[in-house]
PDB file of N, CA and C in Angstrom:
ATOM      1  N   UNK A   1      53.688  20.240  34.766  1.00  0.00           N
ATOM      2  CA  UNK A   1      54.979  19.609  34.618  1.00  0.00           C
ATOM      3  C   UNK A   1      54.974  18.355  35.500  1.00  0.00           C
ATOM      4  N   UNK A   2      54.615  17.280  35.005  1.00  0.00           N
ATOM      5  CA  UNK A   2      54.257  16.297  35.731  1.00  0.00           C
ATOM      6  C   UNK A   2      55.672  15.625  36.185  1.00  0.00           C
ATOM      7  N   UNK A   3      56.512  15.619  35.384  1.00  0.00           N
ATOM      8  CA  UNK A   3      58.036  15.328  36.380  1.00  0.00           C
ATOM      9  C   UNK A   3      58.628  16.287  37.277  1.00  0.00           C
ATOM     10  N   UNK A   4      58.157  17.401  37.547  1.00  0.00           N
ATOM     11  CA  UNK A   4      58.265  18.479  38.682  1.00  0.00           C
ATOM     12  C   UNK A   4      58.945  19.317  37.482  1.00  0.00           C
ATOM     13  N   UNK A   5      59.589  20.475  37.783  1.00  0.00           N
ATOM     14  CA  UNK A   5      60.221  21.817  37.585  1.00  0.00           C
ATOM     15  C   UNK A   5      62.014  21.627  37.442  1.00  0.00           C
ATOM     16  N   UNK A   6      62.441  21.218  36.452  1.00  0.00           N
ATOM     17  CA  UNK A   6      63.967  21.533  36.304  1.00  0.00           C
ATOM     18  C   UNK A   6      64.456  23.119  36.847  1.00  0.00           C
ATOM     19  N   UNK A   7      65.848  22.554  37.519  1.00  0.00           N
ATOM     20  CA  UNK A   7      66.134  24.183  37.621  1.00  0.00           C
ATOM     21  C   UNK A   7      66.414  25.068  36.308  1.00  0.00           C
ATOM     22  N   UNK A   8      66.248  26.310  36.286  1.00  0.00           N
ATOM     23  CA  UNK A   8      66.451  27.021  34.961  1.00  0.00           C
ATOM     24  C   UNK A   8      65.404  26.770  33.677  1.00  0.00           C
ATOM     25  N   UNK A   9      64.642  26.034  34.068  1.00  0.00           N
ATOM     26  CA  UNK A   9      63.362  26.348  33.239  1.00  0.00           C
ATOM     27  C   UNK A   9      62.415  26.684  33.581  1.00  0.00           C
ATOM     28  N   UNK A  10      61.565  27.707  33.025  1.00  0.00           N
ATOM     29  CA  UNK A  10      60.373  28.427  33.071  1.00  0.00           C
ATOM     30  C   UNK A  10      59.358  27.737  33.567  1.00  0.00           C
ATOM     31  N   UNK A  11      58.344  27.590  34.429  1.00  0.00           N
ATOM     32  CA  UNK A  11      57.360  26.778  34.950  1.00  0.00           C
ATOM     33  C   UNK A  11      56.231  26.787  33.905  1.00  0.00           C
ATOM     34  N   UNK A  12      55.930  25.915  32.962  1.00  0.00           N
ATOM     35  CA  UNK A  12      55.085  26.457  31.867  1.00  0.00           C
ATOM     36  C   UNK A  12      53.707  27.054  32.299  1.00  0.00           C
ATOM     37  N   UNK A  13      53.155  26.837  33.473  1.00  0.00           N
ATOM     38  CA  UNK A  13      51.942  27.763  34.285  1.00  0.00           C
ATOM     39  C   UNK A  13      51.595  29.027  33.939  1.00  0.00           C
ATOM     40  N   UNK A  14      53.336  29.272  34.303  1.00  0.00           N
ATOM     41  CA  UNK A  14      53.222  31.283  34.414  1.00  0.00           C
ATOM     42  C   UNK A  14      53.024  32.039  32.769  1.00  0.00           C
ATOM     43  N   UNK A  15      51.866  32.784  33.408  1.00  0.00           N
ATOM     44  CA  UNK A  15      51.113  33.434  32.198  1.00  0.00           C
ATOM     45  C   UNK A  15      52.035  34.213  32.146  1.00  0.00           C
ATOM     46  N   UNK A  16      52.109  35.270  30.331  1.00  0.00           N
ATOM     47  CA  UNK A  16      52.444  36.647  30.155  1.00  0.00           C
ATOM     48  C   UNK A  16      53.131  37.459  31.427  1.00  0.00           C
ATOM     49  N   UNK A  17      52.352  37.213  32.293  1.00  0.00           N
ATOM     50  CA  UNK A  17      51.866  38.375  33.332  1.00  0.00           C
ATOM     51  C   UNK A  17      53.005  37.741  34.299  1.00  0.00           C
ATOM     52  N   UNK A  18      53.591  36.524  34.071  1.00  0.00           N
ATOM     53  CA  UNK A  18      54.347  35.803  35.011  1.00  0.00           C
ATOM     54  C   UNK A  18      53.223  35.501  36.489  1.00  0.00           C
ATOM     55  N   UNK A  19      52.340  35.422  36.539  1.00  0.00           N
ATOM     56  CA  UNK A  19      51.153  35.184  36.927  1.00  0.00           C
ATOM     57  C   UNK A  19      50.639  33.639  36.708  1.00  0.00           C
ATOM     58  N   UNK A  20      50.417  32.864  37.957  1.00  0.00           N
ATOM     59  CA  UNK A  20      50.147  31.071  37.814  1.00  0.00           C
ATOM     60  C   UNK A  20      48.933  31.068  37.310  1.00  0.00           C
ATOM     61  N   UNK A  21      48.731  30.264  36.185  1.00  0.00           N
ATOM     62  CA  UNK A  21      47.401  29.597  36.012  1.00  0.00           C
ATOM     63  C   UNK A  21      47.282  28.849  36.889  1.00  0.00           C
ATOM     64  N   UNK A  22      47.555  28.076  37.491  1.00  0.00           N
ATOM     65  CA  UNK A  22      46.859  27.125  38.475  1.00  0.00           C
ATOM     66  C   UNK A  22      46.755  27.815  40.060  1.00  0.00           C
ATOM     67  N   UNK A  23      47.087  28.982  40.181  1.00  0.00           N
ATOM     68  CA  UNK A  23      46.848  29.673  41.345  1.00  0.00           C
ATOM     69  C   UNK A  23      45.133  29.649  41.824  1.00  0.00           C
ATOM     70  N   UNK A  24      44.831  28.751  42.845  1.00  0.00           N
ATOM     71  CA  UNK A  24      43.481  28.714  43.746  1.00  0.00           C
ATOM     72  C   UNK A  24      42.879  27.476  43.181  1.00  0.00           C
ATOM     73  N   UNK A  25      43.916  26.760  42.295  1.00  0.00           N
ATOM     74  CA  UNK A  25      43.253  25.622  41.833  1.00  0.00           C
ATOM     75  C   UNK A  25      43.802  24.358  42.151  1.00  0.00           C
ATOM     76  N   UNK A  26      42.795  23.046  42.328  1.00  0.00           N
ATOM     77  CA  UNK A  26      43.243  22.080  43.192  1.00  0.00           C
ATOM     78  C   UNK A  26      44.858  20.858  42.643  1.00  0.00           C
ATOM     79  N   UNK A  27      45.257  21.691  41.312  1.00  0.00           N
ATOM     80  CA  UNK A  27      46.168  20.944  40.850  1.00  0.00           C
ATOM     81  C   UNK A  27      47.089  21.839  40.749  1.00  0.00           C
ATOM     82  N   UNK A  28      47.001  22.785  41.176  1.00  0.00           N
ATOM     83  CA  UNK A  28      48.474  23.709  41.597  1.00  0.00           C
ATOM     84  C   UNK A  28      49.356  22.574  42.690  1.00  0.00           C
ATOM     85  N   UNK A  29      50.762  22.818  42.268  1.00  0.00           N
ATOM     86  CA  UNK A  29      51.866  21.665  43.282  1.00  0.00           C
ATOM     87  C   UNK A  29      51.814  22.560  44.509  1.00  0.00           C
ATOM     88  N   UNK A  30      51.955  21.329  45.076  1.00  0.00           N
ATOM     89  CA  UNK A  30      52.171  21.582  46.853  1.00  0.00           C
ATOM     90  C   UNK A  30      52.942  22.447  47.271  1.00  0.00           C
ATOM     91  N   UNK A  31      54.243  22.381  46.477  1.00  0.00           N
ATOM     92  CA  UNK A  31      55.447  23.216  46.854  1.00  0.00           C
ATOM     93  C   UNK A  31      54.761  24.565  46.039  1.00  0.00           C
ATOM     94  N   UNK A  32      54.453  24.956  45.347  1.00  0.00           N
ATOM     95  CA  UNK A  32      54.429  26.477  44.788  1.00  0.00           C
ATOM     96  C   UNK A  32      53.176  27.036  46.021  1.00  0.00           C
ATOM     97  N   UNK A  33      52.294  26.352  46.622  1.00  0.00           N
ATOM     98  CA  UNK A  33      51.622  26.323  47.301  1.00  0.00           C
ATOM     99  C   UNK A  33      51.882  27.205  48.288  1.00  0.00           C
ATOM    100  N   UNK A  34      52.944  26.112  48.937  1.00  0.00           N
ATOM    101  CA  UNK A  34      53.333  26.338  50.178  1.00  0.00           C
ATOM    102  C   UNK A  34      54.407  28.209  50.089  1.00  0.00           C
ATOM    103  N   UNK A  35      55.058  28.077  48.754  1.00  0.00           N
ATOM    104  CA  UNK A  35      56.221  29.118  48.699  1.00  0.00           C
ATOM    105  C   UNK A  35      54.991  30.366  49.127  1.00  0.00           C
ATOM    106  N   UNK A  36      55.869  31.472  49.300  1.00  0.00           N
ATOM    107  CA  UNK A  36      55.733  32.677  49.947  1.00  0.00           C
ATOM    108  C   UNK A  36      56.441  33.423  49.746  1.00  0.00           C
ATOM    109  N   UNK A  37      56.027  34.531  48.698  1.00  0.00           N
ATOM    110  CA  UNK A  37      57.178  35.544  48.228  1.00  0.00           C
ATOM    111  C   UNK A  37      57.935  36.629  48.910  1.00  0.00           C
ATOM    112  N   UNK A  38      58.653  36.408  49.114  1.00  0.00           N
ATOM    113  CA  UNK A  38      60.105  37.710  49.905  1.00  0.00           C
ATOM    114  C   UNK A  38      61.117  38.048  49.086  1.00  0.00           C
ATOM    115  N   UNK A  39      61.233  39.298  49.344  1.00  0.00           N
ATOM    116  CA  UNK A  39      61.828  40.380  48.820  1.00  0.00           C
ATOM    117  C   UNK A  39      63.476  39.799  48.866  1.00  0.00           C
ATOM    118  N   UNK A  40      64.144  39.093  50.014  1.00  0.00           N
ATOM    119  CA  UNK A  40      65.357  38.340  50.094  1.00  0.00           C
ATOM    120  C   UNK A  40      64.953  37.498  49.207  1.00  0.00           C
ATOM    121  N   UNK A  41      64.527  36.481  48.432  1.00  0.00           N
ATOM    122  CA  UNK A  41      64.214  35.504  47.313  1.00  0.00           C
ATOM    123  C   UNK A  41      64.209  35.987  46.154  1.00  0.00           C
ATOM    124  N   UNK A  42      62.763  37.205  46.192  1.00  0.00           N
ATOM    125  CA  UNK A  42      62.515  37.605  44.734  1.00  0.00           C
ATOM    126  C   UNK A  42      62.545  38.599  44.498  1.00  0.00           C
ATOM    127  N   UNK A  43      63.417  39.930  45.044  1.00  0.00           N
ATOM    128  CA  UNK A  43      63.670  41.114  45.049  1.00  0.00           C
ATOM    129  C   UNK A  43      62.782  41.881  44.695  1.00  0.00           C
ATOM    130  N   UNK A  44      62.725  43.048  44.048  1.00  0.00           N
ATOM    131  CA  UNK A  44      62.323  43.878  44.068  1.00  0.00           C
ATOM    132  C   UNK A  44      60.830  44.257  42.103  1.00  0.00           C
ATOM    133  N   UNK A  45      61.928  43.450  41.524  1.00  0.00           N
ATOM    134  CA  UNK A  45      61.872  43.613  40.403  1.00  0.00           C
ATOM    135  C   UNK A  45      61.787  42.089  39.239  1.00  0.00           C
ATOM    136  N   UNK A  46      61.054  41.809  38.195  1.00  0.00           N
ATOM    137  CA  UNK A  46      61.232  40.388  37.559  1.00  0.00           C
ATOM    138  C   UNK A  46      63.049  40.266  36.984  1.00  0.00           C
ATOM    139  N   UNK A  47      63.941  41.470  37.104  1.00  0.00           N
ATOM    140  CA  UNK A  47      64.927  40.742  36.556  1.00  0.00           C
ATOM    141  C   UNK A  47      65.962  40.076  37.718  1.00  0.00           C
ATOM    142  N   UNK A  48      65.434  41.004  39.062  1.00  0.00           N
ATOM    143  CA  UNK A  48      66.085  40.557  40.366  1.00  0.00           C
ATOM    144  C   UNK A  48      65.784  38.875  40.766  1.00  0.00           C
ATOM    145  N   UNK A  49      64.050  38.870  40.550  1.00  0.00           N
ATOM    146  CA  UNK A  49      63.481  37.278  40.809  1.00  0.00           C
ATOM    147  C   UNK A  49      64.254  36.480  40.296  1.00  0.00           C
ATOM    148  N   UNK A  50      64.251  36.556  38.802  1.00  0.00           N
ATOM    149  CA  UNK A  50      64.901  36.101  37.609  1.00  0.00           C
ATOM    150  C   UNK A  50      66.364  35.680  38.504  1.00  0.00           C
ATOM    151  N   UNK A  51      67.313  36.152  38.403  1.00  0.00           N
ATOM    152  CA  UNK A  51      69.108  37.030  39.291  1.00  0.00           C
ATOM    153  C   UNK A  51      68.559  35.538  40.667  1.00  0.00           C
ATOM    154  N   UNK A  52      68.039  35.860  41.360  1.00  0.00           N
ATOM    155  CA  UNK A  52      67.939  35.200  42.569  1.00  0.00           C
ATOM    156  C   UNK A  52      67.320  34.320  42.584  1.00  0.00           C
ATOM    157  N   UNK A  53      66.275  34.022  42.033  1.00  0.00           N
ATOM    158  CA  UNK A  53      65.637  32.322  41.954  1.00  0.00           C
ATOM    159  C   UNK A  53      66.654  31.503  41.535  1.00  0.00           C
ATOM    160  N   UNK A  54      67.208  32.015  40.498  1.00  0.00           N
ATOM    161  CA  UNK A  54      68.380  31.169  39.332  1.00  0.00           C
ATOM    162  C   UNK A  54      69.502  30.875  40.487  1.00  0.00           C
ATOM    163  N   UNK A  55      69.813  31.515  41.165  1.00  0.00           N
ATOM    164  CA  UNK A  55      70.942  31.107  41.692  1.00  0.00           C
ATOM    165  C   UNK A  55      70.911  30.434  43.041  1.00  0.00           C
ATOM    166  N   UNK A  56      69.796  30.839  43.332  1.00  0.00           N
ATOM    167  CA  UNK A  56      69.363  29.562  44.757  1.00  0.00           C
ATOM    168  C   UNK A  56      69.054  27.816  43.856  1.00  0.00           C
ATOM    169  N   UNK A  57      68.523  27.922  42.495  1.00  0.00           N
ATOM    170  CA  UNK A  57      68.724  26.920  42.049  1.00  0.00           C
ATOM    171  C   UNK A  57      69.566  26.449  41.605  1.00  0.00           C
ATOM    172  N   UNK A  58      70.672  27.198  41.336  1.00  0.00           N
ATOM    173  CA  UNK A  58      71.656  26.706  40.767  1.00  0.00           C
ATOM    174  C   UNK A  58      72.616  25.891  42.612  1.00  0.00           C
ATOM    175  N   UNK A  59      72.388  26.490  43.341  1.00  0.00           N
ATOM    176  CA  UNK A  59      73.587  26.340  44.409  1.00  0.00           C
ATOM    177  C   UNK A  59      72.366  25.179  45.261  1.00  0.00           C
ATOM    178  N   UNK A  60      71.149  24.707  44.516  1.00  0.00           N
ATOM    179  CA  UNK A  60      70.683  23.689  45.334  1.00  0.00           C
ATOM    180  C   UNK A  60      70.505  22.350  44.383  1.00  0.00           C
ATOM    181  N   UNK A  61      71.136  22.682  43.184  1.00  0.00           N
ATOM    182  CA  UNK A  61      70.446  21.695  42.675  1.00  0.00           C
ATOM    183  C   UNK A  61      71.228  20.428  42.796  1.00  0.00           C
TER     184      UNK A  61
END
């Protein structure tokens, strides 16, 4: 996504598996890089991630 990541859209990377293709590779972005998954962010579960990513983007964008 060469203009970066809109909030509320899907990162086209993430496989099936919600799993990065570009994970360990030198054109993965800096920022997904740097992120670090916690349970306060991305709960427990993909519909919690889903629930809580969305709304930290929504209240930052």
């Amino acid at each position: 996504m060469p203009e970066g990541k809109p909030a509320g859209v899907r990162c086209v990377q993430l496989d099936e598996g919600n799993l990065c293709r570009l994970f360990g590779q030198p054109e993965r972005p800096a920022v997904c890089a740097q992120f670090s998954a916690d349970p306060a962010v991305c709960g427990a579960t993909d519909e919690q991630a889903i629930r809580l990513l969305g709304e930290l983007e929504r209240l930052t964008a």
